[in-house]
PDB file of N, CA and C in Angstrom:
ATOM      1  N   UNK A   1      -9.036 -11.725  18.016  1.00  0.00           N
ATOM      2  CA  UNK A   1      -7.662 -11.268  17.954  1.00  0.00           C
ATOM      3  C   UNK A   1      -7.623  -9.912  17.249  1.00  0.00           C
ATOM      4  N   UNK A   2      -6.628  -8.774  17.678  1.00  0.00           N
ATOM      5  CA  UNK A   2      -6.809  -7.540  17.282  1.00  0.00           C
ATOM      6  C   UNK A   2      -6.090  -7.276  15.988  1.00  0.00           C
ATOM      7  N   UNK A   3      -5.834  -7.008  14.982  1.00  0.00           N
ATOM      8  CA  UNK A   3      -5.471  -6.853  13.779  1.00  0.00           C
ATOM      9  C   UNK A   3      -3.581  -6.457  14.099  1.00  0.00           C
ATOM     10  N   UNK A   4      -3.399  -5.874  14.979  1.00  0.00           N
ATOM     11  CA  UNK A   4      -1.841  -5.684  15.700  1.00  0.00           C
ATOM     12  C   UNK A   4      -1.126  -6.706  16.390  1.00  0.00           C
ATOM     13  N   UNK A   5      -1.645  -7.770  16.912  1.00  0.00           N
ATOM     14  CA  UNK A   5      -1.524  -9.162  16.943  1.00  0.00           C
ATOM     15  C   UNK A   5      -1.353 -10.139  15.872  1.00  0.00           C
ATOM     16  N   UNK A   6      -2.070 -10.169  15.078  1.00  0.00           N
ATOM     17  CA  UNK A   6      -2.556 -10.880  13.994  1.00  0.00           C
ATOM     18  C   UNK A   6      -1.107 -10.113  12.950  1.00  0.00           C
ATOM     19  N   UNK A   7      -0.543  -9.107  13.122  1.00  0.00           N
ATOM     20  CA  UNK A   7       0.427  -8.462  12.214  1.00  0.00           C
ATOM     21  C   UNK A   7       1.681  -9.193  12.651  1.00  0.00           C
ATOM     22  N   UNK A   8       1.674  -9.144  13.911  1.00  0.00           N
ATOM     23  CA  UNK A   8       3.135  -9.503  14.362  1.00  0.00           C
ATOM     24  C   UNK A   8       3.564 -10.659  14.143  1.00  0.00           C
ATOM     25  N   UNK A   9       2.105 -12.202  14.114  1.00  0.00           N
ATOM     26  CA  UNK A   9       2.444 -13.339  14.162  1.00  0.00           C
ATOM     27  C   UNK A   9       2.512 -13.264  12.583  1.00  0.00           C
ATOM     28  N   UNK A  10       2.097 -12.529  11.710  1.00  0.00           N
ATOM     29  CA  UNK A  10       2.122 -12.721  10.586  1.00  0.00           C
ATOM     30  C   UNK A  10       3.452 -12.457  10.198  1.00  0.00           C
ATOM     31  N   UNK A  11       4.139 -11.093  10.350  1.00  0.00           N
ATOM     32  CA  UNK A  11       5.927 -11.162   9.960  1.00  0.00           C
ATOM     33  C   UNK A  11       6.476 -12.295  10.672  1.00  0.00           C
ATOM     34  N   UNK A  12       6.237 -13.053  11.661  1.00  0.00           N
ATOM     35  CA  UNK A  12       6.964 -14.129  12.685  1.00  0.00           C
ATOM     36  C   UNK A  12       6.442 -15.589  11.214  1.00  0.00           C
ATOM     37  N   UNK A  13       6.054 -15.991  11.282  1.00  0.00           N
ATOM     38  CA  UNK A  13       5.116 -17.127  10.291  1.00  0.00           C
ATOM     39  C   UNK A  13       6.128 -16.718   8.556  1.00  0.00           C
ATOM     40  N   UNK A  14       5.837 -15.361   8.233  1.00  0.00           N
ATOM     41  CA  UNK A  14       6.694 -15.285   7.012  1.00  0.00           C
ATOM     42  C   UNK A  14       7.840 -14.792   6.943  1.00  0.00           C
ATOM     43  N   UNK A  15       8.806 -15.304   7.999  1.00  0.00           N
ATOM     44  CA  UNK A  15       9.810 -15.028   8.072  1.00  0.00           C
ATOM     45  C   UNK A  15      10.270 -16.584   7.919  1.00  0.00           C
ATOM     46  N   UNK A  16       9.597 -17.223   8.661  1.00  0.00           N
ATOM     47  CA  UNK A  16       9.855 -18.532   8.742  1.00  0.00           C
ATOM     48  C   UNK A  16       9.382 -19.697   7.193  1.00  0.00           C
ATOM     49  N   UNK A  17       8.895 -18.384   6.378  1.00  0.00           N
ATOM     50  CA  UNK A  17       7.914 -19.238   5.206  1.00  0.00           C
ATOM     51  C   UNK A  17       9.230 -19.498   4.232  1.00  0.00           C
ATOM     52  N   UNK A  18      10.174 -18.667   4.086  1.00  0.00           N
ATOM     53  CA  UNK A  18      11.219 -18.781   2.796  1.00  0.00           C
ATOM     54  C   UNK A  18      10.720 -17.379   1.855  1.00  0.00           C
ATOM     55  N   UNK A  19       9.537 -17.007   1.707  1.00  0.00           N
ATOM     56  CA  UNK A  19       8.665 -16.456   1.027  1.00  0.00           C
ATOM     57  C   UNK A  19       9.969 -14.864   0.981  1.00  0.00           C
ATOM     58  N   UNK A  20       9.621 -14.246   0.318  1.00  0.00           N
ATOM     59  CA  UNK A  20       9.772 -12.555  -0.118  1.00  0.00           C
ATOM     60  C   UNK A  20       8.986 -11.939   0.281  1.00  0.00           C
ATOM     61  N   UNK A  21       9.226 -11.010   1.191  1.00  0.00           N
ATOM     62  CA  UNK A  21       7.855 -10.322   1.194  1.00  0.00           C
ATOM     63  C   UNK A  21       7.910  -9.207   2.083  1.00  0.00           C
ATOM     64  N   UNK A  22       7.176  -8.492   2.344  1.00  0.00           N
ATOM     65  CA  UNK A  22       7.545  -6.743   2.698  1.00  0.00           C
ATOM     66  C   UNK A  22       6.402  -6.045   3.370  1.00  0.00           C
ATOM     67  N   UNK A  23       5.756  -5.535   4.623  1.00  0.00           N
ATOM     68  CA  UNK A  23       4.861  -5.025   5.048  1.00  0.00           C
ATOM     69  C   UNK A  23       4.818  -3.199   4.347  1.00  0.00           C
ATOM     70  N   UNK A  24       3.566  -3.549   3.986  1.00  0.00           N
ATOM     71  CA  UNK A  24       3.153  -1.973   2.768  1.00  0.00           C
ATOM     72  C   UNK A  24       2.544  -1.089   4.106  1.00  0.00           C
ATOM     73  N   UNK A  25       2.980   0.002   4.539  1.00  0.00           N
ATOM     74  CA  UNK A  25       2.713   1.071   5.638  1.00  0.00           C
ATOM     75  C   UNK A  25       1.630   1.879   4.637  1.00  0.00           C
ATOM     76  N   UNK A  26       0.403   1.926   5.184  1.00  0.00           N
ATOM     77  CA  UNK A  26      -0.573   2.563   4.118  1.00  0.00           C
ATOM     78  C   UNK A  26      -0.957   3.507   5.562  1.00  0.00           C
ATOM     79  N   UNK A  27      -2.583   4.219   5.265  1.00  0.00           N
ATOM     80  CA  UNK A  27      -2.792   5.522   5.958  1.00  0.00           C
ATOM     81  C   UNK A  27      -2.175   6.829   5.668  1.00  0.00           C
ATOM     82  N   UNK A  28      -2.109   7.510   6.481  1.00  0.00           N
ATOM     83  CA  UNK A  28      -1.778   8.983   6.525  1.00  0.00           C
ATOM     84  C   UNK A  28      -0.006   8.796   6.890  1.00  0.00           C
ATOM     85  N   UNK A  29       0.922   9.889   6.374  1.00  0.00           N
ATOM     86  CA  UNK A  29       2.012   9.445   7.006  1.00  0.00           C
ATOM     87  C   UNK A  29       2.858  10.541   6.928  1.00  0.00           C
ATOM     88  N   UNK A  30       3.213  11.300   8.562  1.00  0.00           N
ATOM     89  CA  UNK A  30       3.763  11.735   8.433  1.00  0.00           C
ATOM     90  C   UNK A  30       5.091  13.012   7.944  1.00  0.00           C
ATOM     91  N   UNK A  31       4.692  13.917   7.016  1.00  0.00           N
ATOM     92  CA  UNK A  31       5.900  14.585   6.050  1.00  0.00           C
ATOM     93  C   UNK A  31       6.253  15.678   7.000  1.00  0.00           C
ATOM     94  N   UNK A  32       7.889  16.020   6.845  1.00  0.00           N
ATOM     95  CA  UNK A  32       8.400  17.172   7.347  1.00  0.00           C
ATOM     96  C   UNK A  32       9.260  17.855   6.669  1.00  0.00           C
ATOM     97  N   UNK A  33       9.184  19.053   5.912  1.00  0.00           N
ATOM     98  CA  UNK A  33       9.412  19.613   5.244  1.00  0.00           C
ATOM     99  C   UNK A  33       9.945  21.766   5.813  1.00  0.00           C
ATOM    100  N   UNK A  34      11.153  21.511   6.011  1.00  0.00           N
ATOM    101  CA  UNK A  34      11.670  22.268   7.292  1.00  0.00           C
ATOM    102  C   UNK A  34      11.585  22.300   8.580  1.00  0.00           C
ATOM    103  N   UNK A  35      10.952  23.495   8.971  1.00  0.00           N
ATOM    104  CA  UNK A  35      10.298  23.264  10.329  1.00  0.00           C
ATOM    105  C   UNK A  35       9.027  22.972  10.362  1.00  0.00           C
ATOM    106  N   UNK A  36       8.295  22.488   9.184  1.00  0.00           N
ATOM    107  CA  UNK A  36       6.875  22.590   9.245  1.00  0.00           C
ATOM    108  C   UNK A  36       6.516  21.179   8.895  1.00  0.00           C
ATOM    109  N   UNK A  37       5.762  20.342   9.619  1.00  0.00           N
ATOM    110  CA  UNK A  37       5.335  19.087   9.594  1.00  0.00           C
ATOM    111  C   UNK A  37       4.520  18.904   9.488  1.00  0.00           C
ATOM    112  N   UNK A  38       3.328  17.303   8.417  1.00  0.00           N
ATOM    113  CA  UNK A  38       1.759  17.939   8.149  1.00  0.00           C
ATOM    114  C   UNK A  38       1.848  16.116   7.776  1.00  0.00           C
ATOM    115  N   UNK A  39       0.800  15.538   7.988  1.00  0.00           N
ATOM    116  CA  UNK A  39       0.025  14.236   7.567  1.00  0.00           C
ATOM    117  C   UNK A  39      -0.592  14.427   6.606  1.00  0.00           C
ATOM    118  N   UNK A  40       0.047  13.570   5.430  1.00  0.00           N
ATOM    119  CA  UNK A  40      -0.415  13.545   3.852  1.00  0.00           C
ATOM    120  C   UNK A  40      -0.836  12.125   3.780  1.00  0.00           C
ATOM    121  N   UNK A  41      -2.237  11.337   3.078  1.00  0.00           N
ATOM    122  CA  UNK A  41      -2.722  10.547   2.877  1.00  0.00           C
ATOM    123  C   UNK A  41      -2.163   9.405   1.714  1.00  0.00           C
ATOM    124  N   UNK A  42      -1.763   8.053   2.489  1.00  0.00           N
ATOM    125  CA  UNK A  42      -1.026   7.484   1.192  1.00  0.00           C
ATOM    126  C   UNK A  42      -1.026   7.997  -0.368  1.00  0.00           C
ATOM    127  N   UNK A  43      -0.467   7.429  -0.908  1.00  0.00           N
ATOM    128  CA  UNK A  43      -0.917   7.517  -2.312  1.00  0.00           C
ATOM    129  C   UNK A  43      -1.764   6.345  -2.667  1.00  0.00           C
ATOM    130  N   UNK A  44      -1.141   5.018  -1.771  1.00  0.00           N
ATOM    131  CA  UNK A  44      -2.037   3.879  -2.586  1.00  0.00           C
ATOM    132  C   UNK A  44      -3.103   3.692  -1.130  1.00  0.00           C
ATOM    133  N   UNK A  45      -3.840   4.598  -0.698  1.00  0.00           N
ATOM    134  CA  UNK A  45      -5.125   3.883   0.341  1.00  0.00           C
ATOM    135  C   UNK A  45      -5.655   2.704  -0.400  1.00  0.00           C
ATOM    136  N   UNK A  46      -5.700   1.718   1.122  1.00  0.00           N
ATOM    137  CA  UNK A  46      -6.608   0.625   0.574  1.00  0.00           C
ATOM    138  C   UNK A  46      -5.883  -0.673   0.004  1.00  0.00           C
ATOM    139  N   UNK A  47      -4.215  -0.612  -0.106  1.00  0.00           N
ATOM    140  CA  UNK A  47      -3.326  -1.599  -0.485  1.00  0.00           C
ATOM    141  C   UNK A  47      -3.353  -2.837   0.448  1.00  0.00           C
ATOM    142  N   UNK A  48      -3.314  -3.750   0.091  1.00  0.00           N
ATOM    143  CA  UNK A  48      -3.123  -4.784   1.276  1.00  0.00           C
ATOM    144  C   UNK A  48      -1.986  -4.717   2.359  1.00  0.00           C
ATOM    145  N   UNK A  49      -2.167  -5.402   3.248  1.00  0.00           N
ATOM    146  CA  UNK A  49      -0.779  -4.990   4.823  1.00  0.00           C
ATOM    147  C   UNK A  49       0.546  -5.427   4.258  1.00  0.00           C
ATOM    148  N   UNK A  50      -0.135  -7.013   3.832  1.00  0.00           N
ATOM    149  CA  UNK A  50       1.759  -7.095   3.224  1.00  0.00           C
ATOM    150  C   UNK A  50       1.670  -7.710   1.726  1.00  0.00           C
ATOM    151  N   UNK A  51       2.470  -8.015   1.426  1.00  0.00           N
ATOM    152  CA  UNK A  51       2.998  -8.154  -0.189  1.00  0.00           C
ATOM    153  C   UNK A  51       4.322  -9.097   0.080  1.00  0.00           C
ATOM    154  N   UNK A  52       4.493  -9.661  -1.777  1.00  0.00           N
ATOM    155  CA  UNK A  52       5.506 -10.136  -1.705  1.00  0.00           C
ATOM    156  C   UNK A  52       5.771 -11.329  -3.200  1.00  0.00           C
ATOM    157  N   UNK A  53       6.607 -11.853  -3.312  1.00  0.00           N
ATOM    158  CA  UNK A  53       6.795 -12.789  -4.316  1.00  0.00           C
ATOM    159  C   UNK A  53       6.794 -14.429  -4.202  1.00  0.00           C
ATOM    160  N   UNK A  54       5.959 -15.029  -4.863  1.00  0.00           N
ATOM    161  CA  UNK A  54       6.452 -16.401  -4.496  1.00  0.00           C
ATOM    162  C   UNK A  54       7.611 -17.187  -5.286  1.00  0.00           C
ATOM    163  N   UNK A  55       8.359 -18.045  -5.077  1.00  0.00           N
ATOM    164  CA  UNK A  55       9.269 -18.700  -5.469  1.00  0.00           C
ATOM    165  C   UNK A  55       9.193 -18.780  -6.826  1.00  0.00           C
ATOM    166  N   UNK A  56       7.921 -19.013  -7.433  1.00  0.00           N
ATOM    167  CA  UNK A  56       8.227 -19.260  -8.955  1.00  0.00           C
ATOM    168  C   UNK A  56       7.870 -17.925  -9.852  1.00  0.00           C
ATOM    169  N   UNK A  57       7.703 -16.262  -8.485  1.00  0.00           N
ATOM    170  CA  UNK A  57       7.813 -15.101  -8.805  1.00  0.00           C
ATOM    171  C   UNK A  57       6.427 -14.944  -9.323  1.00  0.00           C
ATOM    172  N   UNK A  58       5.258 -14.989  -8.574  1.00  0.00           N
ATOM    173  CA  UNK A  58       4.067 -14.248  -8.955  1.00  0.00           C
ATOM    174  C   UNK A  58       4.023 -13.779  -7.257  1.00  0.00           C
ATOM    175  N   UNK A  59       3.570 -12.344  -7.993  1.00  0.00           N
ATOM    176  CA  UNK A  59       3.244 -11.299  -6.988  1.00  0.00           C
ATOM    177  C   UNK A  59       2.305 -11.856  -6.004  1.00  0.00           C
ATOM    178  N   UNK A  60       2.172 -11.473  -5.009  1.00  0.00           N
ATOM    179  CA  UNK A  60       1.175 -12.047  -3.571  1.00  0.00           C
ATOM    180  C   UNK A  60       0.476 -10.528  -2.672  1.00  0.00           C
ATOM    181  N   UNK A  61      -0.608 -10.588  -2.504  1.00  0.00           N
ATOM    182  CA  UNK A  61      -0.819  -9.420  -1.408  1.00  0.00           C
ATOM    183  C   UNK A  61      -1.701 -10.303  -0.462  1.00  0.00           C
ATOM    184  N   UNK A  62      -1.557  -9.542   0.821  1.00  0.00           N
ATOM    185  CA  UNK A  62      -2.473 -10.246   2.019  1.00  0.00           C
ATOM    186  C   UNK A  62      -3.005  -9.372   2.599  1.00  0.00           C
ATOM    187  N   UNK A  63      -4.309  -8.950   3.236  1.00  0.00           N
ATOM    188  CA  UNK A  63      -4.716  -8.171   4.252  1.00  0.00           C
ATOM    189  C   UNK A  63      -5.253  -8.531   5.002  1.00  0.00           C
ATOM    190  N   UNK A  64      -4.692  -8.533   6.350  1.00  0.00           N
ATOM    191  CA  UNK A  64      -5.037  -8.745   8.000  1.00  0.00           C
ATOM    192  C   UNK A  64      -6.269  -7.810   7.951  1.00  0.00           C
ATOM    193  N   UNK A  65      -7.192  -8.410   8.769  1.00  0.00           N
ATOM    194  CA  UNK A  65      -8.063  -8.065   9.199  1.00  0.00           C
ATOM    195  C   UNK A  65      -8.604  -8.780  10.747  1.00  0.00           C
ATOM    196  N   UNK A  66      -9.582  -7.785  11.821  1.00  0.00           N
ATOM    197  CA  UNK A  66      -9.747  -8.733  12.973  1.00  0.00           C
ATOM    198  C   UNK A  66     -11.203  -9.811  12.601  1.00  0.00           C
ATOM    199  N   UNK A  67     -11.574 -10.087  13.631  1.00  0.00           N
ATOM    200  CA  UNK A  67     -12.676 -11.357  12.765  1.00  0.00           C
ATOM    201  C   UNK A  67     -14.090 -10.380  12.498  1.00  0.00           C
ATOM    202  N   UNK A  68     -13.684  -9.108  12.990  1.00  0.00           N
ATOM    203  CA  UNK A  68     -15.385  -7.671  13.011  1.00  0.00           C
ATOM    204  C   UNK A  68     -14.663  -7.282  12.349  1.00  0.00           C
ATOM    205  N   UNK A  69     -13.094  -6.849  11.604  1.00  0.00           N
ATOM    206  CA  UNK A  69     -12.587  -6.232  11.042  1.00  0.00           C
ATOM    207  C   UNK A  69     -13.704  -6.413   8.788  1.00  0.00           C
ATOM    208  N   UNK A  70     -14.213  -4.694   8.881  1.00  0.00           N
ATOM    209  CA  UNK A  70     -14.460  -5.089   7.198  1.00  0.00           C
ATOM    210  C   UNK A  70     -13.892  -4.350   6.476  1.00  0.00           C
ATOM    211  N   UNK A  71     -13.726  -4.836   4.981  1.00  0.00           N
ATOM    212  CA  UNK A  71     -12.653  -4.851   3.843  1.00  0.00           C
ATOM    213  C   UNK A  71     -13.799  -3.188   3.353  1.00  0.00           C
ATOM    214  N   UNK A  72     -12.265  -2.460   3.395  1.00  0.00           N
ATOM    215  CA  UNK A  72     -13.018  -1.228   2.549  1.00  0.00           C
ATOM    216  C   UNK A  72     -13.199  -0.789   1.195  1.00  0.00           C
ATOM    217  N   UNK A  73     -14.090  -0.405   0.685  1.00  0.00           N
ATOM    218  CA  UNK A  73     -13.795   0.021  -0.551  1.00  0.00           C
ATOM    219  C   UNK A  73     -13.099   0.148  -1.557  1.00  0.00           C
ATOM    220  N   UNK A  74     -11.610   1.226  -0.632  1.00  0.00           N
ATOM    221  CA  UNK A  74     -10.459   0.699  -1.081  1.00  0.00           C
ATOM    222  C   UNK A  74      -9.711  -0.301  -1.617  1.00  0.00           C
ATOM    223  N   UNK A  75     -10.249  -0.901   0.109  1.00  0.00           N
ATOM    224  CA  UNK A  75      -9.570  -2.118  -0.221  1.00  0.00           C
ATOM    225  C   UNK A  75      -9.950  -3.456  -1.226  1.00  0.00           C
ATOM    226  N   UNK A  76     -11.531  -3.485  -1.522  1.00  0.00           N
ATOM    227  CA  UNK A  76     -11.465  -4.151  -2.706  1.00  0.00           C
ATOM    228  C   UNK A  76     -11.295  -3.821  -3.765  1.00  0.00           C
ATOM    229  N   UNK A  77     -11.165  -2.547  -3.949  1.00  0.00           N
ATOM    230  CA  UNK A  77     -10.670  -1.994  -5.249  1.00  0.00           C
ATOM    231  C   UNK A  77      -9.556  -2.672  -5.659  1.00  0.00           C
ATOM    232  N   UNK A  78      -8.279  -2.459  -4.867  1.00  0.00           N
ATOM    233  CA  UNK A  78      -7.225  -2.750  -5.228  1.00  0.00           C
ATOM    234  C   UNK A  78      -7.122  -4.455  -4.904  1.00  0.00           C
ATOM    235  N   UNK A  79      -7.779  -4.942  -4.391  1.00  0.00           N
ATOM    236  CA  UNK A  79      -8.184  -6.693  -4.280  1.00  0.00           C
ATOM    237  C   UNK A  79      -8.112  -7.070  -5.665  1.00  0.00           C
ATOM    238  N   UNK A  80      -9.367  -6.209  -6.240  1.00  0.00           N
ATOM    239  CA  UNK A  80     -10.246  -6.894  -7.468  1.00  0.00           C
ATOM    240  C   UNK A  80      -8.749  -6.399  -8.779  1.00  0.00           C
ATOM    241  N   UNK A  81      -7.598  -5.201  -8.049  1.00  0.00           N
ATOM    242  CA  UNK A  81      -6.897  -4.924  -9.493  1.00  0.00           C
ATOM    243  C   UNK A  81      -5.895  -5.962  -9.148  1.00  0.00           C
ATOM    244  N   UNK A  82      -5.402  -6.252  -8.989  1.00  0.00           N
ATOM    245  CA  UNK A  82      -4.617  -7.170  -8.415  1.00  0.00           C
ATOM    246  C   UNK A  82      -4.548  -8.563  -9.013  1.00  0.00           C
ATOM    247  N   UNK A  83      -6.088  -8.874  -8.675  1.00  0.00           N
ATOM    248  CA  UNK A  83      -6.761 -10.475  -9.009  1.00  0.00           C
ATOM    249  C   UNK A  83      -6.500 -10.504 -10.684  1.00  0.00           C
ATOM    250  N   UNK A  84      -7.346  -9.439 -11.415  1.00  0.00           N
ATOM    251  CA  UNK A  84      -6.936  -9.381 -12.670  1.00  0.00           C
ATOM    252  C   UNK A  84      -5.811  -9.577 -13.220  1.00  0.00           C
ATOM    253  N   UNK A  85      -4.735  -9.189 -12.662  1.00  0.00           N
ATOM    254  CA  UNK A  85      -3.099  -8.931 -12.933  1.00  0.00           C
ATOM    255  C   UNK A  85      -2.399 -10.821 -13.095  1.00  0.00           C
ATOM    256  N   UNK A  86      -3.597 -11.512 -11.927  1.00  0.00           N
ATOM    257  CA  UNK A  86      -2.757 -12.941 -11.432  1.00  0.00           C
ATOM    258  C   UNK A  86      -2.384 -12.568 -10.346  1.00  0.00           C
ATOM    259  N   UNK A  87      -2.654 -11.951  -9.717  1.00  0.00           N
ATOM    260  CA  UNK A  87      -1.731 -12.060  -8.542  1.00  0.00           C
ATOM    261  C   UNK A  87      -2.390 -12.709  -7.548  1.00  0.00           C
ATOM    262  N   UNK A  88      -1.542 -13.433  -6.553  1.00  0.00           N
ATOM    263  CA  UNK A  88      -2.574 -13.880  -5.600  1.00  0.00           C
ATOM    264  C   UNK A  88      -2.745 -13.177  -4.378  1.00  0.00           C
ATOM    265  N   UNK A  89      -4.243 -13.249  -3.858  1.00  0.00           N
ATOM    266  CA  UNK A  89      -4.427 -12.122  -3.179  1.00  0.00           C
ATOM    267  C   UNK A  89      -5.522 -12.952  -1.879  1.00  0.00           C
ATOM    268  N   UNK A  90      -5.362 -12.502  -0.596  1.00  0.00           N
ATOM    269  CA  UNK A  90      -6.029 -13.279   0.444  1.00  0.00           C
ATOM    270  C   UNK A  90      -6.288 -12.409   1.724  1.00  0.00           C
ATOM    271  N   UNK A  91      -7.398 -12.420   2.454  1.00  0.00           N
ATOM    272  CA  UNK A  91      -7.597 -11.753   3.310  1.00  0.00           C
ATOM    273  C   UNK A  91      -7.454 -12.990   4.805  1.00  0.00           C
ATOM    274  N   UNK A  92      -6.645 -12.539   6.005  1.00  0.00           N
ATOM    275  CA  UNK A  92      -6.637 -13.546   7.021  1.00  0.00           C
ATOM    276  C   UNK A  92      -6.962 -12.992   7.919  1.00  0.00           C
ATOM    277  N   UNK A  93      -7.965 -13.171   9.174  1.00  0.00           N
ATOM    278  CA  UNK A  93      -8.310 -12.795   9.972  1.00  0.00           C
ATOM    279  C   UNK A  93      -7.755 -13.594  11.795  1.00  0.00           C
ATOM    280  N   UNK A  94      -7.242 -15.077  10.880  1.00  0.00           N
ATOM    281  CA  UNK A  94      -6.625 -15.600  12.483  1.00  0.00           C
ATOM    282  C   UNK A  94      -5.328 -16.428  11.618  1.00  0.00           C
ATOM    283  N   UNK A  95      -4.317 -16.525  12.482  1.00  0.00           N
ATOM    284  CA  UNK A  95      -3.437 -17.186  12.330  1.00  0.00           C
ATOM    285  C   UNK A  95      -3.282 -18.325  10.987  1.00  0.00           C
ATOM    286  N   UNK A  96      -4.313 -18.840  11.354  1.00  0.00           N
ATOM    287  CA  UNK A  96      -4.761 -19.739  10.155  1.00  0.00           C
ATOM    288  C   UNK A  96      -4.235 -20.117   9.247  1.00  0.00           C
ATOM    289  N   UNK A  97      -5.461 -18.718   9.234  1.00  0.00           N
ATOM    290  CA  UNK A  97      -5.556 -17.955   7.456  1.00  0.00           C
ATOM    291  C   UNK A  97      -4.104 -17.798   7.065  1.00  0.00           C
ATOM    292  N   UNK A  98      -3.050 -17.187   7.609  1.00  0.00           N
ATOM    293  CA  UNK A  98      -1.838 -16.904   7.571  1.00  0.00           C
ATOM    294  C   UNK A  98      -1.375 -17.985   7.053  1.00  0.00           C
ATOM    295  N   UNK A  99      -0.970 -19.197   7.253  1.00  0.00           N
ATOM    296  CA  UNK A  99      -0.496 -20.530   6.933  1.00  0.00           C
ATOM    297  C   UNK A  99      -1.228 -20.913   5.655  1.00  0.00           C
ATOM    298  N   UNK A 100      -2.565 -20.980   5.686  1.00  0.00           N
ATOM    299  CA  UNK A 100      -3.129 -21.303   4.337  1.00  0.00           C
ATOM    300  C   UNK A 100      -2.532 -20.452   3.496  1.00  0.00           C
ATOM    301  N   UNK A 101      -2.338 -19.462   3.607  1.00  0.00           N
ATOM    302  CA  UNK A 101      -1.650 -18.389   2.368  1.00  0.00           C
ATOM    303  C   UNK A 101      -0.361 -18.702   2.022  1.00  0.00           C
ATOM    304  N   UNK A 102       0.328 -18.762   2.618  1.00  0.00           N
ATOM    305  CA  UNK A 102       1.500 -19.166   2.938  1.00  0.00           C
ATOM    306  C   UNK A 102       1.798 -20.571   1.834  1.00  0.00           C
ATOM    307  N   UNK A 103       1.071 -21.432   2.303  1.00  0.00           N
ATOM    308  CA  UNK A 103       1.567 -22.735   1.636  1.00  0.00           C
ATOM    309  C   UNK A 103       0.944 -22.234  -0.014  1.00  0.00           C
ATOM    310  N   UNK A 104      -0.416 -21.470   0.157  1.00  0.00           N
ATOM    311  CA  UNK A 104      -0.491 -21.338  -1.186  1.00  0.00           C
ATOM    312  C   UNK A 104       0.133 -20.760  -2.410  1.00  0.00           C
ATOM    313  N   UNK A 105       1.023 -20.020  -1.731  1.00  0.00           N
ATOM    314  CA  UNK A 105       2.222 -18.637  -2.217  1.00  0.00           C
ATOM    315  C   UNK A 105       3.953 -19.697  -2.332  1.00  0.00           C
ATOM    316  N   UNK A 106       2.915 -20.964  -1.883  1.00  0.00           N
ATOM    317  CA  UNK A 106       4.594 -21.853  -2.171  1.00  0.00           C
ATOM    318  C   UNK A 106       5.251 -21.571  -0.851  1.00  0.00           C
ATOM    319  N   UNK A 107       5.139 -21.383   0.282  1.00  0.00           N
ATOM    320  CA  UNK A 107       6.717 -20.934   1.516  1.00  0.00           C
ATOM    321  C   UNK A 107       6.501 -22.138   2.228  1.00  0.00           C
ATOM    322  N   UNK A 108       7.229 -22.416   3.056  1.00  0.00           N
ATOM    323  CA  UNK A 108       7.821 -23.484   3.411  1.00  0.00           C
ATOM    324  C   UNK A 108       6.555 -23.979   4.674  1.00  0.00           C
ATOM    325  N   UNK A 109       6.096 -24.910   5.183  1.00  0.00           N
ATOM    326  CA  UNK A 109       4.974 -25.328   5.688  1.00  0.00           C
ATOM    327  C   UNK A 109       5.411 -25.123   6.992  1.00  0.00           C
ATOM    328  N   UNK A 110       4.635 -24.740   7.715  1.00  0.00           N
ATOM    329  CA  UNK A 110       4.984 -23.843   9.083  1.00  0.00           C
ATOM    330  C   UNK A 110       3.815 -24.319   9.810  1.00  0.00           C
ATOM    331  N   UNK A 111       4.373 -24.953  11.264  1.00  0.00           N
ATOM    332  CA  UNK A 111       3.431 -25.766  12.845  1.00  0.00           C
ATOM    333  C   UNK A 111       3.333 -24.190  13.400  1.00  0.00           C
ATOM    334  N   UNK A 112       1.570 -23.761  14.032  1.00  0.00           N
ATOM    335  CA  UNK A 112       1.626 -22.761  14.934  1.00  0.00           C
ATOM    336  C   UNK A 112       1.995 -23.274  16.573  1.00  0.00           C
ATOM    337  N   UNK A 113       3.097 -22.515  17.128  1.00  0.00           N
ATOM    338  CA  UNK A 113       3.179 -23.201  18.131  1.00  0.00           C
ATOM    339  C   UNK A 113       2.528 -23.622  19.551  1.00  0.00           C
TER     340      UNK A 113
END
């Protein structure tokens, strides 16, 4: 499954979880500044795809990945700052994974259909 797949069922699944939670737009993005327009590099490269709060309010991050998809540098950087903090933090590569996170973040228990 392609990581753009795996995104969509993931907002569909935590929409349905009860959960809080917010897709983080990382990469290059965009700036236009008059007529002159130029791609500036996040500030946070390497953040997980989505984020969010669980019910009894500890922070959550998740990063989609495909099943060849690997975790960059970045991205365990900010894994490993995260983990320290408490926060809970999970990488899903199929649907699954999505649900296991899910129930673990406390959201409401969700059938794939």
């Amino acid at each position: 499954m392609k990581e753009a797949e795996l995104a969509t069922i993931t907002r569909h699944l935590l929409k349905q979880s009860g959960l809080v939670f917010w897709r983080v737009t990382n990469g290059a993005v965009m700036h236009t500044i008059g007529k002159r327009s130029f791609m500036k590099k996040s500030e946070i490269a390497g953040f997980p795809d989505w984020a969010g709060v669980t019910p009894s309010g500890t922070f959550w991050a998740l990063e989609l990945k495909s099943e060849s998809g690997r975790v960059s540098p970045d991205q365990m950087q900010w894994m490993e700052k995260l983990t320290k903090t408490h926060a809970i933090v999970g990488i899903a590569r199929k649907p699954e994974d999505v649900l296991d996170f899910i129930e673990i973040c406390g959201g409401k228990a969700i059938k794939l259909a």
